[in-house]
Every structure is written in C-alpha cells, then in structure tokens.
C-alpha atoms as a PDB file:
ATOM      1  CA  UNK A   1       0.000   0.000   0.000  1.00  0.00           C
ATOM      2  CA  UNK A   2       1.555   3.688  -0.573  1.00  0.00           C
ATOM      3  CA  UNK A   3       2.122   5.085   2.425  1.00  0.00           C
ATOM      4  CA  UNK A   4       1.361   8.450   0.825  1.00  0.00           C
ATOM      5  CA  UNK A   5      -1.702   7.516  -0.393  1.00  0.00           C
ATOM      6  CA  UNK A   6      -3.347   6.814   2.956  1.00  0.00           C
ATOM      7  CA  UNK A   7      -2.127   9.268   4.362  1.00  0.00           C
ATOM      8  CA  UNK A   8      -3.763  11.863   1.450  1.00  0.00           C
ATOM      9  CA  UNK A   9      -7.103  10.308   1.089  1.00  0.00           C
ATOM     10  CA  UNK A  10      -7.272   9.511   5.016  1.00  0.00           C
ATOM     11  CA  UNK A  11      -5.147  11.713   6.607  1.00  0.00           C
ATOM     12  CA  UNK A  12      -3.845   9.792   9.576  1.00  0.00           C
ATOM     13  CA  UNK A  13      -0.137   8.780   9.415  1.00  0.00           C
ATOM     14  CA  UNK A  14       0.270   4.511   8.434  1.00  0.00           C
ATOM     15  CA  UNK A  15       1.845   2.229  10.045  1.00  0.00           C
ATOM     16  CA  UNK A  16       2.703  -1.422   9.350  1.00  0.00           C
ATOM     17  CA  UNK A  17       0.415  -2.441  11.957  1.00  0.00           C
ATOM     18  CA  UNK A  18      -2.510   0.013  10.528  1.00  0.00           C
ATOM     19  CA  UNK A  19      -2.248  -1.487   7.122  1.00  0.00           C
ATOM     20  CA  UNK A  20      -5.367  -3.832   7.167  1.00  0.00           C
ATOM     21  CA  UNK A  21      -7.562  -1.075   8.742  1.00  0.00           C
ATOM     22  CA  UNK A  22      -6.527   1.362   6.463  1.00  0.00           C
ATOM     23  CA  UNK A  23      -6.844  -0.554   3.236  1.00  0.00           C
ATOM     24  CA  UNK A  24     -10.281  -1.099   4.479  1.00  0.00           C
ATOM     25  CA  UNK A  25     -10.825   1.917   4.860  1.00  0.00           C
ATOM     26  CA  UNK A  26     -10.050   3.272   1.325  1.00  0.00           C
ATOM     27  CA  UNK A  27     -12.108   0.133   0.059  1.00  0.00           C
ATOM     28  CA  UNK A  28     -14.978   2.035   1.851  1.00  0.00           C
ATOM     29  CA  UNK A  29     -14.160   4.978   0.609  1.00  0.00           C
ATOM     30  CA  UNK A  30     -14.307   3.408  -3.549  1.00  0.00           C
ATOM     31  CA  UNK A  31     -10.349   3.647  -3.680  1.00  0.00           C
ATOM     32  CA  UNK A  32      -8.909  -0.055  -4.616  1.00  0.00           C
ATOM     33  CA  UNK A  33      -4.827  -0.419  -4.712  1.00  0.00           C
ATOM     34  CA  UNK A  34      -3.594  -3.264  -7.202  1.00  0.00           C
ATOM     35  CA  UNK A  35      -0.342  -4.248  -8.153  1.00  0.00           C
ATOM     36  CA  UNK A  36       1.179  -4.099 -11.321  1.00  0.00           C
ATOM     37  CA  UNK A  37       2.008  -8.237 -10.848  1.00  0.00           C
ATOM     38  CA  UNK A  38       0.594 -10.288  -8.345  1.00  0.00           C
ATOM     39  CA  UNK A  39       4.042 -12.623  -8.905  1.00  0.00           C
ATOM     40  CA  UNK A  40       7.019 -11.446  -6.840  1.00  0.00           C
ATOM     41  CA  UNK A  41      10.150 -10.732  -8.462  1.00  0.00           C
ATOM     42  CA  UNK A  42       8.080  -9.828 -11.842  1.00  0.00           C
ATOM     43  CA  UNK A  43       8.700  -6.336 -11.639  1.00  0.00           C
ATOM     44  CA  UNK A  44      12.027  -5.992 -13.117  1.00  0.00           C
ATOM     45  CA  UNK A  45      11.474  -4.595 -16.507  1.00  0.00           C
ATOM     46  CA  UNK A  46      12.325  -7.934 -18.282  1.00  0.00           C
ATOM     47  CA  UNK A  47       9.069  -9.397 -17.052  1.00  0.00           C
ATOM     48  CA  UNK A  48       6.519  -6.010 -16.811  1.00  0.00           C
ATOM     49  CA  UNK A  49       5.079  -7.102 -20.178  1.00  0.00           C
ATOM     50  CA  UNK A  50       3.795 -10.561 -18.948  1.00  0.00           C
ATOM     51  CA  UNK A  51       2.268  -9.015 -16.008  1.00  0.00           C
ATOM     52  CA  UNK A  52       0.223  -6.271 -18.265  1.00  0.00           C
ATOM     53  CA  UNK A  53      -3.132  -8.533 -19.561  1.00  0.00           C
ATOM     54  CA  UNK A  54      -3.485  -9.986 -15.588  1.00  0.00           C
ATOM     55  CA  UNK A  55      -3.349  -6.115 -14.310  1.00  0.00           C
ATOM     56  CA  UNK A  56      -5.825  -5.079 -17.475  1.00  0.00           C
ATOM     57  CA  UNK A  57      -8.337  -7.488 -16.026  1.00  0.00           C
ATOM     58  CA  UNK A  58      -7.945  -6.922 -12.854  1.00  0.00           C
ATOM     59  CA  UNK A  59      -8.710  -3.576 -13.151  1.00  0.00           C
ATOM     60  CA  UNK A  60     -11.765  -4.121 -15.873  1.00  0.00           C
ATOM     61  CA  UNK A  61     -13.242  -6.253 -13.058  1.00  0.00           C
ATOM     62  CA  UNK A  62     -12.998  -3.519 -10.487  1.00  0.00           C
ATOM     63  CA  UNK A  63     -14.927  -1.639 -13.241  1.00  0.00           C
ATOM     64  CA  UNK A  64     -13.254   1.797 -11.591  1.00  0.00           C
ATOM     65  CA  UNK A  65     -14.639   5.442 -12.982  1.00  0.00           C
ATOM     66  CA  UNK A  66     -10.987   6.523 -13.064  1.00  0.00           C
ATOM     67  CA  UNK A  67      -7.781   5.127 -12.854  1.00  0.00           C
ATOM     68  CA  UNK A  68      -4.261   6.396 -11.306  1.00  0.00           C
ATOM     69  CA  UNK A  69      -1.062   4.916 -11.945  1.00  0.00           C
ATOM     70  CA  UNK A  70       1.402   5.440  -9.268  1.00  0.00           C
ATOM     71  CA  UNK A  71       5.153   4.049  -9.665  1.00  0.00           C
ATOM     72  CA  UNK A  72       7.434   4.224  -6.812  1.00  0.00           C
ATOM     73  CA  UNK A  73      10.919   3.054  -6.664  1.00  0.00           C
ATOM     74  CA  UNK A  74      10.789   0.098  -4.637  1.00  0.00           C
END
C-alpha cells in the first residue's frame, strides 16, 4: 500500500500495523490499490510485459470510474 496515499485520502499517518484497517478503509471509501504483478520478483522490466493482460483485467473487473497509476521506486 503507498504510504502516501493513505495518508492523502485519510489523513492519519500509516503504520505497518494500521495497514489492514486502512486498506479497508479506502475500500470504503471506492479507492482499490492493485499491483502491477501479483508474482514477486516480476517487476524488473524484463518481465513487466507478462504481467500487463493480468493487471488489465484486474482492473476491468474492479470496473473503476478513473484510474491512477502510481510508480514508486521500490
């Protein structure tokens, strides 16, 4: 979860131990957080492209009115 996310929609100030309540928490409030892949270790650029169809219907079957893409070095 970003950090800086909760903490702009919500406004209090996550912790590792808050992380469960506070995704909630957005849920309630229509805000869903997915990851690019669901597969550790598929991030590195070599591999993005396999995890880009999974993502795309992910996402479809949130059925969202917007989208944001947020990239953070990890």
């Amino acid at each position: 979860m970003s950090r800086y996310t909760a903490r702009l929609t919500l406004r209090p100030e996550p912790t590792r131990e808050s992380k469960a309540e506070l995704l909630a928490k957005l849920r309630e409030a229509g805000v869903c957080l997915i990851d690019l892949c669901l597969e550790p270790g598929h991030v590195r650029k070599a591999k993005l492209r396999r995890c880009v169809p999974d993502l795309l219907a992910r996402a479809s079957a949130l059925a969202p009115d917007r989208v944001i893409l947020l990239k953070a070095p990890v």
